[in-house]
Protein backbone atom coordinates (compact mmCIF):
# COMPACT_ATOMS: atom_id res chain seq x y z
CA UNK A 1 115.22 101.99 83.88
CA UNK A 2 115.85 104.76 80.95
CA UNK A 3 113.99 102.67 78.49
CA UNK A 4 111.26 100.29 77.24
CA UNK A 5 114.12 97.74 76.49
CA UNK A 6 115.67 97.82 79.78
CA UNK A 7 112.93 97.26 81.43
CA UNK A 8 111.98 94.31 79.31
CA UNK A 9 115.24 92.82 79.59
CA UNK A 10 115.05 93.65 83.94
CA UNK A 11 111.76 91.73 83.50
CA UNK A 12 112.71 88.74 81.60
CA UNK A 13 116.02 88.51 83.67
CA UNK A 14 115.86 84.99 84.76
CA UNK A 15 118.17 85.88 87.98
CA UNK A 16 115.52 88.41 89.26
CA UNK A 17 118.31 90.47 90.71
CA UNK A 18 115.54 92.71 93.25
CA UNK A 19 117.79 92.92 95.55
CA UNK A 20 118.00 96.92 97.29
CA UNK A 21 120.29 99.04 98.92
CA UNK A 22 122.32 97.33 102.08
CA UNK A 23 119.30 98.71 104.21
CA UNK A 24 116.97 97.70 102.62
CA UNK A 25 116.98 93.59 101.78
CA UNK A 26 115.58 92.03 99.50
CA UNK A 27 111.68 91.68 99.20
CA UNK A 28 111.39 87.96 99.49
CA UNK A 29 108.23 85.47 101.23
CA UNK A 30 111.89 83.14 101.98
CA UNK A 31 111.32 80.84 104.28
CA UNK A 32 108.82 81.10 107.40
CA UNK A 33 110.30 80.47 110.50
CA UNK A 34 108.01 81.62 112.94
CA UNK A 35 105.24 83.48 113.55
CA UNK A 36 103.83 87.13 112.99
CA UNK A 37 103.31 88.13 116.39
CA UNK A 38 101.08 91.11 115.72
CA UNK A 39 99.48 94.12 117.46
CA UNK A 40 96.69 96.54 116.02
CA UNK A 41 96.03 99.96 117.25
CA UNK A 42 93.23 101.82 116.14
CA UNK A 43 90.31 98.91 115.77
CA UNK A 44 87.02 101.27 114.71
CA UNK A 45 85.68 99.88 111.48
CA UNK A 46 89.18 99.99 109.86
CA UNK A 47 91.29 98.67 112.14
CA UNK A 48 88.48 95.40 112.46
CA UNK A 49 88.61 94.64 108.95
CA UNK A 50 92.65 94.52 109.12
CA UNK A 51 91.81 92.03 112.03
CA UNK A 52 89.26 89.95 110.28
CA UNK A 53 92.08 89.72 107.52
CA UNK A 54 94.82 88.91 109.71
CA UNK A 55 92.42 86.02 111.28
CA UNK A 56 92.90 83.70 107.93
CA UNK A 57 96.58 83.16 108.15
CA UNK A 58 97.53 80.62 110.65
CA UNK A 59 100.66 82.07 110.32
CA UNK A 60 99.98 85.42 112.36
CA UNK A 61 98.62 85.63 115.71
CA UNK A 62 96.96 88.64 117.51
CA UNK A 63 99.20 89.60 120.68
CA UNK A 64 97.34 92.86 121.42
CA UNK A 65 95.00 95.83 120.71
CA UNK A 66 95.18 98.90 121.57
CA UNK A 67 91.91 101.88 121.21
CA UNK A 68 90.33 104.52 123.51
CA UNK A 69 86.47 103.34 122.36
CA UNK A 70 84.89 99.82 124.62
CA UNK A 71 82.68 99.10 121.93
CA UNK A 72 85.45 98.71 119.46
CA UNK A 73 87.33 96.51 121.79
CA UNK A 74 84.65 94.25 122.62
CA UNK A 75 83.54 93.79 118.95
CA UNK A 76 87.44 93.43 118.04
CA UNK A 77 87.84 90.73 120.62
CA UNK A 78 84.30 89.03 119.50
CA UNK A 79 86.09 88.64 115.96
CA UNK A 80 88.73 86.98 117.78
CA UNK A 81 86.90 84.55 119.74
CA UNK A 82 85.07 83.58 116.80
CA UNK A 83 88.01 82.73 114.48
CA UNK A 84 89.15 80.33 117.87
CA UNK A 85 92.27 82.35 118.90
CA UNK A 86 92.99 83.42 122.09
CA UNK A 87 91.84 86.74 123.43
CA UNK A 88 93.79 89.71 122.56
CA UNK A 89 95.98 92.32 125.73
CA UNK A 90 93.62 95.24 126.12
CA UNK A 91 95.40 98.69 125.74
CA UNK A 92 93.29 101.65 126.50
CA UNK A 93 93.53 103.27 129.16
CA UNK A 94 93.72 106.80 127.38
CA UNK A 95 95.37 108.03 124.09
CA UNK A 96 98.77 107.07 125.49
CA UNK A 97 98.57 103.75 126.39
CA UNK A 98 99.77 102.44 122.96
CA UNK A 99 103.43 103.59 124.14
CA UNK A 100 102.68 100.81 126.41
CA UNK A 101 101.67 98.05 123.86
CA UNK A 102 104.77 98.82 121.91
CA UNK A 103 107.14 98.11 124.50
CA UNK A 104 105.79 94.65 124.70
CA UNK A 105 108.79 92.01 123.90
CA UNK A 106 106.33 89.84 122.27
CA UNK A 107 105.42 91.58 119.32
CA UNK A 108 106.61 91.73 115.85
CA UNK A 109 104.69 94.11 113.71
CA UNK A 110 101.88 96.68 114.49
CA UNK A 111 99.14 97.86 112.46
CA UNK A 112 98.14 101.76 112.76
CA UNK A 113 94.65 102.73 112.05
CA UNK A 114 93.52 105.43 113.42
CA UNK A 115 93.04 109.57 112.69
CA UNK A 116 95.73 110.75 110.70
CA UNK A 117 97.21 112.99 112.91
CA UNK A 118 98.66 110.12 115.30
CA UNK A 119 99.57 108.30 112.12
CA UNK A 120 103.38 109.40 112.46
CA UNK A 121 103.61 109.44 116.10
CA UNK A 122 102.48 105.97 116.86
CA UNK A 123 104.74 104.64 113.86
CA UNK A 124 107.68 106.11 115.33
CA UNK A 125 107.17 104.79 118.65
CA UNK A 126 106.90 101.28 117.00
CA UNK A 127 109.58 101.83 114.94
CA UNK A 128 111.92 102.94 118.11
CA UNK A 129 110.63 100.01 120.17
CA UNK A 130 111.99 97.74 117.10
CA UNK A 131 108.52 96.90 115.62
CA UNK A 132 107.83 96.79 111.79
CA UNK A 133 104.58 99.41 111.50
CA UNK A 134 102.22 99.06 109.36
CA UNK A 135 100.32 102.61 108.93
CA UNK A 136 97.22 103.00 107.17
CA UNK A 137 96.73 105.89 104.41
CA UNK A 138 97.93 108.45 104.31
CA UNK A 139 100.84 108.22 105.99
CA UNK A 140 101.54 111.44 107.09
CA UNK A 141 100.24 114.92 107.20
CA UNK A 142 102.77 117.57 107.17
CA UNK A 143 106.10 117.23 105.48
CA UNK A 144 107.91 117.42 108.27
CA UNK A 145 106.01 113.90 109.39
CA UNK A 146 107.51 112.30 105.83
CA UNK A 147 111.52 112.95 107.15
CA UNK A 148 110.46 111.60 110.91
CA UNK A 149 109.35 108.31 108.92
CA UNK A 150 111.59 108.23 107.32
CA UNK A 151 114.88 109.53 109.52
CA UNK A 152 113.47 107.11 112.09
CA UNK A 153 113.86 104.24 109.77
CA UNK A 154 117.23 104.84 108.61
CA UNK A 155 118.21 105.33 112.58
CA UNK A 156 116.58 102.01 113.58
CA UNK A 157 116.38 99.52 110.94
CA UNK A 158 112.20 99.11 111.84
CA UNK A 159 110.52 99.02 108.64
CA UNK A 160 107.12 100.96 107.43
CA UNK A 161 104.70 100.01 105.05
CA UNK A 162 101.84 102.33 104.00
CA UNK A 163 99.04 100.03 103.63
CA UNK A 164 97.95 101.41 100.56
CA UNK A 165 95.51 98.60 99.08
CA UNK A 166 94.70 99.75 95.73
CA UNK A 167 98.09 99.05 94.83
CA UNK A 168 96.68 95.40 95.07
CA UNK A 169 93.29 96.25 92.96
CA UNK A 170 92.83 93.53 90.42
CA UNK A 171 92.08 95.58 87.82
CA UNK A 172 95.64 97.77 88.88
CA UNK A 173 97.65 94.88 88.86
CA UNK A 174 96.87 93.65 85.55
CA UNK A 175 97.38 96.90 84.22
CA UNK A 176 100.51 97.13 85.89
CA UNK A 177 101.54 93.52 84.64
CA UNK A 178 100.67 95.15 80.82
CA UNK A 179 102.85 98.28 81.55
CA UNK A 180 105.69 95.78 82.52
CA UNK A 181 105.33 93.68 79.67
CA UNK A 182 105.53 96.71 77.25
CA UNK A 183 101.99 96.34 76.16
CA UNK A 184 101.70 100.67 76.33
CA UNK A 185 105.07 101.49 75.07
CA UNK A 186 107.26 103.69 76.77
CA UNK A 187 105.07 105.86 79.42
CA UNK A 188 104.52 109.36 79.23
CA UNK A 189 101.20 110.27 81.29
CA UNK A 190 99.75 108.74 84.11
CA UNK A 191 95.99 110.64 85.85
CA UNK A 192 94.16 109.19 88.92
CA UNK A 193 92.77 110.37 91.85
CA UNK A 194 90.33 110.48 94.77
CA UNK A 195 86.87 111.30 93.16
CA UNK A 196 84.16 109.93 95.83
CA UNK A 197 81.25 111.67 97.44
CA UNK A 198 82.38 111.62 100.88
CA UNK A 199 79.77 113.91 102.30
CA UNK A 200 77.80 111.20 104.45
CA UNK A 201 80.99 110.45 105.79
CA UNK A 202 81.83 113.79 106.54
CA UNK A 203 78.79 114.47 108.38
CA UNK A 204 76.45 112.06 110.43
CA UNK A 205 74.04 112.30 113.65
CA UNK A 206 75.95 110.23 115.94
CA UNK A 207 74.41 107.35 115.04
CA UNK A 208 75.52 105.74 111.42
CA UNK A 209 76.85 107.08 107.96
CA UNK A 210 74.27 109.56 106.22
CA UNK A 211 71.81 110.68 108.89
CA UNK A 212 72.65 114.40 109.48
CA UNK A 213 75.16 116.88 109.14
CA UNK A 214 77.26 116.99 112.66
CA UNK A 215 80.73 116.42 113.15
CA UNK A 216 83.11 116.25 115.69
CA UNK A 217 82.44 115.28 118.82
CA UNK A 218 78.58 114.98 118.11
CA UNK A 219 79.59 112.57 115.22
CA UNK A 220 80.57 108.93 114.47
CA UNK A 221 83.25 106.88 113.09
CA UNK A 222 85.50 109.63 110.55
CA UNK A 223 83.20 112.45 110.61
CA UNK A 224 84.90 112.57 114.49
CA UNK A 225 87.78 113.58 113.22
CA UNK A 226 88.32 113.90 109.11
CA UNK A 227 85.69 117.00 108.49
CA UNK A 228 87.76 119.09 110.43
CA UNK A 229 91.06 118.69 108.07
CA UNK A 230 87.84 120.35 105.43
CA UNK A 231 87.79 123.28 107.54
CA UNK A 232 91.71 123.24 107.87
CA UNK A 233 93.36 122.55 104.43
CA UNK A 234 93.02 123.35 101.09
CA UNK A 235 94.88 120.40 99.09
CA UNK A 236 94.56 117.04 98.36
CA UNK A 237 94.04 115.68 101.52
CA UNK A 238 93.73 112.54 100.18
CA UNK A 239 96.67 111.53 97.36
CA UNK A 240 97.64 107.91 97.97
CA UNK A 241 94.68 105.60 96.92
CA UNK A 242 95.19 106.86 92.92
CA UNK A 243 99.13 107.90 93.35
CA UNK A 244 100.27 104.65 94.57
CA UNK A 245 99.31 102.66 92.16
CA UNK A 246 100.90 104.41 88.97
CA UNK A 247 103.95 105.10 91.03
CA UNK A 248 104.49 101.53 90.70
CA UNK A 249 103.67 101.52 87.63
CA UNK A 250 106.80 103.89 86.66
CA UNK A 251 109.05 102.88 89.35
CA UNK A 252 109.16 106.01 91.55
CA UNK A 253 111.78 105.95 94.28
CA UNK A 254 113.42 103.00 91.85
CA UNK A 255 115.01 104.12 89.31
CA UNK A 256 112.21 107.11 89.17
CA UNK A 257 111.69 110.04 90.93
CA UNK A 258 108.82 112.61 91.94
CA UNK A 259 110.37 116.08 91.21
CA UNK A 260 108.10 119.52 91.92
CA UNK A 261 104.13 120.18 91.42
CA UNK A 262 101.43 122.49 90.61
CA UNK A 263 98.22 122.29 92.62
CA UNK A 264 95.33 124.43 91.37
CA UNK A 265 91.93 124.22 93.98
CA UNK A 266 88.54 125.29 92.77
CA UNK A 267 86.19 127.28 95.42
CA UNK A 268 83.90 125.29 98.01
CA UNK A 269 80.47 124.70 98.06
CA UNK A 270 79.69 121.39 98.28
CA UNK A 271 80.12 121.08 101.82
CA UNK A 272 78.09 123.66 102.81
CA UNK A 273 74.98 123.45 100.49
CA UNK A 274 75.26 119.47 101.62
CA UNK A 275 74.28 120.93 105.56
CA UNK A 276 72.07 123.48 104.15
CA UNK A 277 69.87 121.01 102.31
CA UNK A 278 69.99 118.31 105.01
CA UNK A 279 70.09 120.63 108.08
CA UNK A 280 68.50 123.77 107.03
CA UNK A 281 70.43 126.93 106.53
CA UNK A 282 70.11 127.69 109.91
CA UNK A 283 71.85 124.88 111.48
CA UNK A 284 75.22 126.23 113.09
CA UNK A 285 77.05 124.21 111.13
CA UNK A 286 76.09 126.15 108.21
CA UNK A 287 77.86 128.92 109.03
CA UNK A 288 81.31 126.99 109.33
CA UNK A 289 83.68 128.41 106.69
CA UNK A 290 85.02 124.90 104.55
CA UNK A 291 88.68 125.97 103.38
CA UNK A 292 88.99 123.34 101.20
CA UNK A 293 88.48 123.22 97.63
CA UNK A 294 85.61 121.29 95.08
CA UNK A 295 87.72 120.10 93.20
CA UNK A 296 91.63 119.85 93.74
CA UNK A 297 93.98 118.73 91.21
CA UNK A 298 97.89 118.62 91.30
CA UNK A 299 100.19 117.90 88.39
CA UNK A 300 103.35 116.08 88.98
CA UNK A 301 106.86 116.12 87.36
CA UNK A 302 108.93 113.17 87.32
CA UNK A 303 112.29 112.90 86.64
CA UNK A 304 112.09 110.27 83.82
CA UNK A 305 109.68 112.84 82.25
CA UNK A 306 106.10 110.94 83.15
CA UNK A 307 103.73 113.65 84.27
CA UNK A 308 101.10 112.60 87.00
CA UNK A 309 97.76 114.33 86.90
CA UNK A 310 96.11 113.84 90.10
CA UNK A 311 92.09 115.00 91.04
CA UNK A 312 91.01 115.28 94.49
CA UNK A 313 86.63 115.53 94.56
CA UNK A 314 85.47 114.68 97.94
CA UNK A 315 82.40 117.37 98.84
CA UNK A 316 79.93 116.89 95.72
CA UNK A 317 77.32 114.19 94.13
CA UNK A 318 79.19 112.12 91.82
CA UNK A 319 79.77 108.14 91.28
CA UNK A 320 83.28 106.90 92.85
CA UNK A 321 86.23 106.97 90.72
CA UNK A 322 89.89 106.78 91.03
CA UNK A 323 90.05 108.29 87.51
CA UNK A 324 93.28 106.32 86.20
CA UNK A 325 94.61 106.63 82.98
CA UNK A 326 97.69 104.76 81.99
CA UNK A 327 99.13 106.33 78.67
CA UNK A 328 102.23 105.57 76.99
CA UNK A 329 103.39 105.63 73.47
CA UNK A 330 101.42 102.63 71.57
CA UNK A 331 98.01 103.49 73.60
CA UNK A 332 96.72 103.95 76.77
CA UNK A 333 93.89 102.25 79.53
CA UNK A 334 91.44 104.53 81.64
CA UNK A 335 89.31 102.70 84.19
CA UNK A 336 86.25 104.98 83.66
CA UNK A 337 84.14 103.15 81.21
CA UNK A 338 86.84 99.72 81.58
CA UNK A 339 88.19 101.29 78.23
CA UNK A 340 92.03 100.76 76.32
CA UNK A 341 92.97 101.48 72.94
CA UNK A 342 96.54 99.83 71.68
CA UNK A 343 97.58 101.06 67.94
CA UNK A 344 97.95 98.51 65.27
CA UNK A 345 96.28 96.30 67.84
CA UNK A 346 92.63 97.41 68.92
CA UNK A 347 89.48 96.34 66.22
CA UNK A 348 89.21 100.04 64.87
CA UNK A 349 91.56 103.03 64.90
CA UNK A 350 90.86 106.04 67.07
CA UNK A 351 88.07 104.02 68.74
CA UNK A 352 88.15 102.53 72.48
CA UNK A 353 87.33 98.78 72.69
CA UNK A 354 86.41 97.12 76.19
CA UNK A 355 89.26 96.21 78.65
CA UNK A 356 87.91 92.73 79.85
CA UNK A 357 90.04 90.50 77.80
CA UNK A 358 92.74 92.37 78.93
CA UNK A 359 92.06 91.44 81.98
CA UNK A 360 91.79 87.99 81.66
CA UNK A 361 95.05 88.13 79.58
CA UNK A 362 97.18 90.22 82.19
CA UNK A 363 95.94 89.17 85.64
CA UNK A 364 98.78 88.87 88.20
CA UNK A 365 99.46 85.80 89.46
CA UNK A 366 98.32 87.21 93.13
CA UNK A 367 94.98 87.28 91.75
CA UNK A 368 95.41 83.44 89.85
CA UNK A 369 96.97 82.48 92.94
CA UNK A 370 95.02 83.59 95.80
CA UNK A 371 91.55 84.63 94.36
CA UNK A 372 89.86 82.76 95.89
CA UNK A 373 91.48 82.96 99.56
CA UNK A 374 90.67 86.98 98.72
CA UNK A 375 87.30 86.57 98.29
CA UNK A 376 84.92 88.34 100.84
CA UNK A 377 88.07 90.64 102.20
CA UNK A 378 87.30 94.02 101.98
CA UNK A 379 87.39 96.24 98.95
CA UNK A 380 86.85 93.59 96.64
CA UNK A 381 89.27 91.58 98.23
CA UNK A 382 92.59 93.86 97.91
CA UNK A 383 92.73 94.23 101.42
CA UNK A 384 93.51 90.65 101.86
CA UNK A 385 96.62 90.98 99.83
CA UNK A 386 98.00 94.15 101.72
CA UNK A 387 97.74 93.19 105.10
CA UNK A 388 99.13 90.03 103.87
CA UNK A 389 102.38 91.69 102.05
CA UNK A 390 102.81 93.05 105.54
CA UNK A 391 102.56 89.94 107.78
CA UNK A 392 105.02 88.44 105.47
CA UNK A 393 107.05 91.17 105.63
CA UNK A 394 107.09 91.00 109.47
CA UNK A 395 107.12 87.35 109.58
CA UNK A 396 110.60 86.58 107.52
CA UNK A 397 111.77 89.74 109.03
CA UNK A 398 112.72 91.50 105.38
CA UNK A 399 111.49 94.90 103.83
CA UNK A 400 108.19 95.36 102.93
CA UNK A 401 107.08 95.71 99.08
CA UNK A 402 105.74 98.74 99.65
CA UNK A 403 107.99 100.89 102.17
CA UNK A 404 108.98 103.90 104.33
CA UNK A 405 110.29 105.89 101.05
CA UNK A 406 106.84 105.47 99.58
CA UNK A 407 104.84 106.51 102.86
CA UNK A 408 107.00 109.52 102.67
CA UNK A 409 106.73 110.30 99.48
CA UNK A 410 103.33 109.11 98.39
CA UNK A 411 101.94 111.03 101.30
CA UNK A 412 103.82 114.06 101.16
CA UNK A 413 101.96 115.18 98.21
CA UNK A 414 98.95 116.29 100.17
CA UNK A 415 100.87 119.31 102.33
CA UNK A 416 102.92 120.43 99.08
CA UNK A 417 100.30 120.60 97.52
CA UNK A 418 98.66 123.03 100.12
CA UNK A 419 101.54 125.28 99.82
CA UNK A 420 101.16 125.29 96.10
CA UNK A 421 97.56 125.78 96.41
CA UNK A 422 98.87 128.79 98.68
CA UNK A 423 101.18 130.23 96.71
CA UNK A 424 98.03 131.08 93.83
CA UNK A 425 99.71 127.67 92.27
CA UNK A 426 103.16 127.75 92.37
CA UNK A 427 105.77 125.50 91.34
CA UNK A 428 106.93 123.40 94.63
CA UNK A 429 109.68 120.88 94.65
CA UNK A 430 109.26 117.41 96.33
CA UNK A 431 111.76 116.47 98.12
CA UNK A 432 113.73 113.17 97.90
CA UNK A 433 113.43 111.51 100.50
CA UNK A 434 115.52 108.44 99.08
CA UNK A 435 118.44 110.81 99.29
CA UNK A 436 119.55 109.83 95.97
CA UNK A 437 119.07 105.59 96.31
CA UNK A 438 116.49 106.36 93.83
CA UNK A 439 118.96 106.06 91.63
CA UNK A 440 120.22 102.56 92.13
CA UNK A 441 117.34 100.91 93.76
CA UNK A 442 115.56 98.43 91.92
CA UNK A 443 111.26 97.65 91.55
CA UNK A 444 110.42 95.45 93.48
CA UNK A 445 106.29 95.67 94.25
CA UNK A 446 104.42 92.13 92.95
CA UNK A 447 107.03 90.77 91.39
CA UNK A 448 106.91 87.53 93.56
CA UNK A 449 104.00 85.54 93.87
């Protein structure tokens, strides 16, 4: 959409005409002939609360599971027995066996939650064996994992959704519902981010979050695995959480498109001083060398002409933040301080007023909907409507709302913006991976209840 007016009139169109390319059908709940016959690989702390999820719709059952730790199997299969469904297959045998699971005749979609390095290659081998995957964020890591997403799609028909769940925020969705309805004007700048103190789950003793400063394989849960991309990479290692969200807000990969960024990375300390004060300064870890930035922010070009500002700020003391701000020509939102200023509309010019009746005003009819079945799912109850997009998805057999062009994309932004970050912040071009669809495709994300 080129303007404010077509996207009204798209909006208002009483046919909703969503439907996509020939490959990609329509986004639609239709009707529900059977059942989600589902599989889960990766069930640490993640992968359990996907499970828990999955447990309150009758409509999906839990075939297998698939992961290399005992304790995570037993306390997966514990959730199971307690919601009164049968037990789950066991796969785990080593870090292969999940080519095993996904051979299995009897299953429909798989969820992927695990380190981010066997994001892509358990995907594909779900996708080949003719199972929707469902991969948890980010997608990929290196470009070249974006084009086997997405090549693999377009060679088997499987379907991948990133499970990115603060695309589902309530909060987000409201907003978007105001962008839709015109309520900013026509958009020209979009920020969020990643800004959360992730040092306790960088670094533990082996025994819980936040008591010591090890990692790898004297560490628990993420601090395993996710440190080591610290030590690694200098980028945003992290894009998708803030990205997603305003890249449905201005339709990227339909009818919008991401074209090059700019990454600039500030030094690293944070990391270090965190062992040094917690472990002494001569712990070994304090002589490991941290490649990765403070502070890491990228700026985006789209080809509409919306610029994205995006702020990666994992290794310091500060309160959690996505950092959105939604601004477009009659005013703008930011979600620090729950703040939004609309000309000719807010009490007092040049002065922020609160966002809540907003709020009440705009909330998607998800949230009116299903509330209440949300409540007690995890992060505030998005996750409930992600991993149920996806069970949908698998059960009616059509394309997911949020898909393998948006893994690809969304995700690619992290290794671009290491080479930009590289290259003392050069200009890098993102590719499209929609091969020109873009173009023609229409929005589709929460636009059914």
């Amino acid at each position: 959409m080129n303007s404010l007016l077509d996207r009204r009139n798209f909006l208002k169109s009483s046919a909703v005409a969503l439907t996509a390319s020939a490959l990609l059908p329509e986004y639609s709940f239709g009707q529900q002939a059977k059942k989600a016959r589902m599989a889960f690989i990766g069930v640490g702390l993640r992968g359990r609360e996907h499970v828990k999820n999955t447990l309150l719709f009758p409509e999906a059952e839990i075939v297998a599971i698939c992961d290399i730790d005992p304790k995570a199997i037993e306390a997966t299969q514990a959730l199971i027995k307690k919601a009164g469904r049968k037990e789950a297959v066991v796969y785990g045998k080593n870090e292969r066996d999940y080519e095993n699971m996904v051979k299995r005749d009897d299953i429909d979609g798989i969820v992927i939650a695990t380190p981010w390095e066997w994001h892509v290659p358990m995907a594909v081998a779900s996708m080949k064996a003719g199972k929707y995957a469902g991969v948890e964020v980010s997608a990929t890591v290196t470009l070249q994992e974006s084009w086997d997403l997405v090549n693999t799609f377009e060679q088997t028909g499987s379907h991948c959704m990133i499970l990115e769940n603060v695309c589902y925020r309530r909060d987000v969705m409201a907003v978007l519902n105001m962008v839709r309805q015109g309520l900013f004007g026509e958009l020209t700048h979009l920020e969020c981010g990643y800004e959360h103190d992730l040092r306790n789950i960088k670094f533990n003793n082996g025994q819980g979050r936040g008591t010591g400063v090890e990692f790898g394989e004297k560490a628990f849960s993420e601090a395993r695995w996710r440190t080591q991309h610290s030590i690694n990479r200098n980028g945003d290692l992290y894009p998708t959480h803030g990205l997603g969200p305003v890249a449905e807000m201005i339709n990227i990969n339909r009818g919008n498109q991401f074209l090059y960024l700019t990454s600039m990375a500030s030094k690293g300390i944070g990391l270090h001083k965190y062992i040094v004060d917690n472990g002494g300064p001569n712990h070994p870890n304090a002589k490991v060398n941290f490649k990765l930035g403070d502070v890491v922010q990228t700026m985006i070009k789209c080809a509409n002409g919306e610029t994205i500002l995006i702020t990666h700020d994992t290794n310091l003391p500060r309160p959690y933040s996505l950092g959105f701000r939604v601004q477009g020509a009659n005013g703008l939102w930011m979600d620090d301080g729950n703040q939004i200023y609309i000309e000719k509309q807010s009490p007092k010019p040049h002065t922020w007023e609160s966002d809540e009746e907003y709020m009440k005003k705009y909330d998607h009819v998800f949230w009116q909907q299903s509330g209440k079945d949300a409540e007690g799912a995890g992060h505030g109850g998005m996750d409930y409507f992600v991993i149920r997009d996806f069970i949908r998805s698998v059960q009616n057999r059509t394309a997911p709302p949020i898909d393998v062009y948006d893994a690809a994309a969304w995700s690619a932004i992290s290794p671009l913006s290491e080479q930009s970050v590289a290259k003392k912040s050069a200009s890098v071009e993102i590719p499209d991976f929609t091969k020109g669809k873009w173009k023609t495709r229409k929005p589709v994300f929460a636009l059914q209840a």
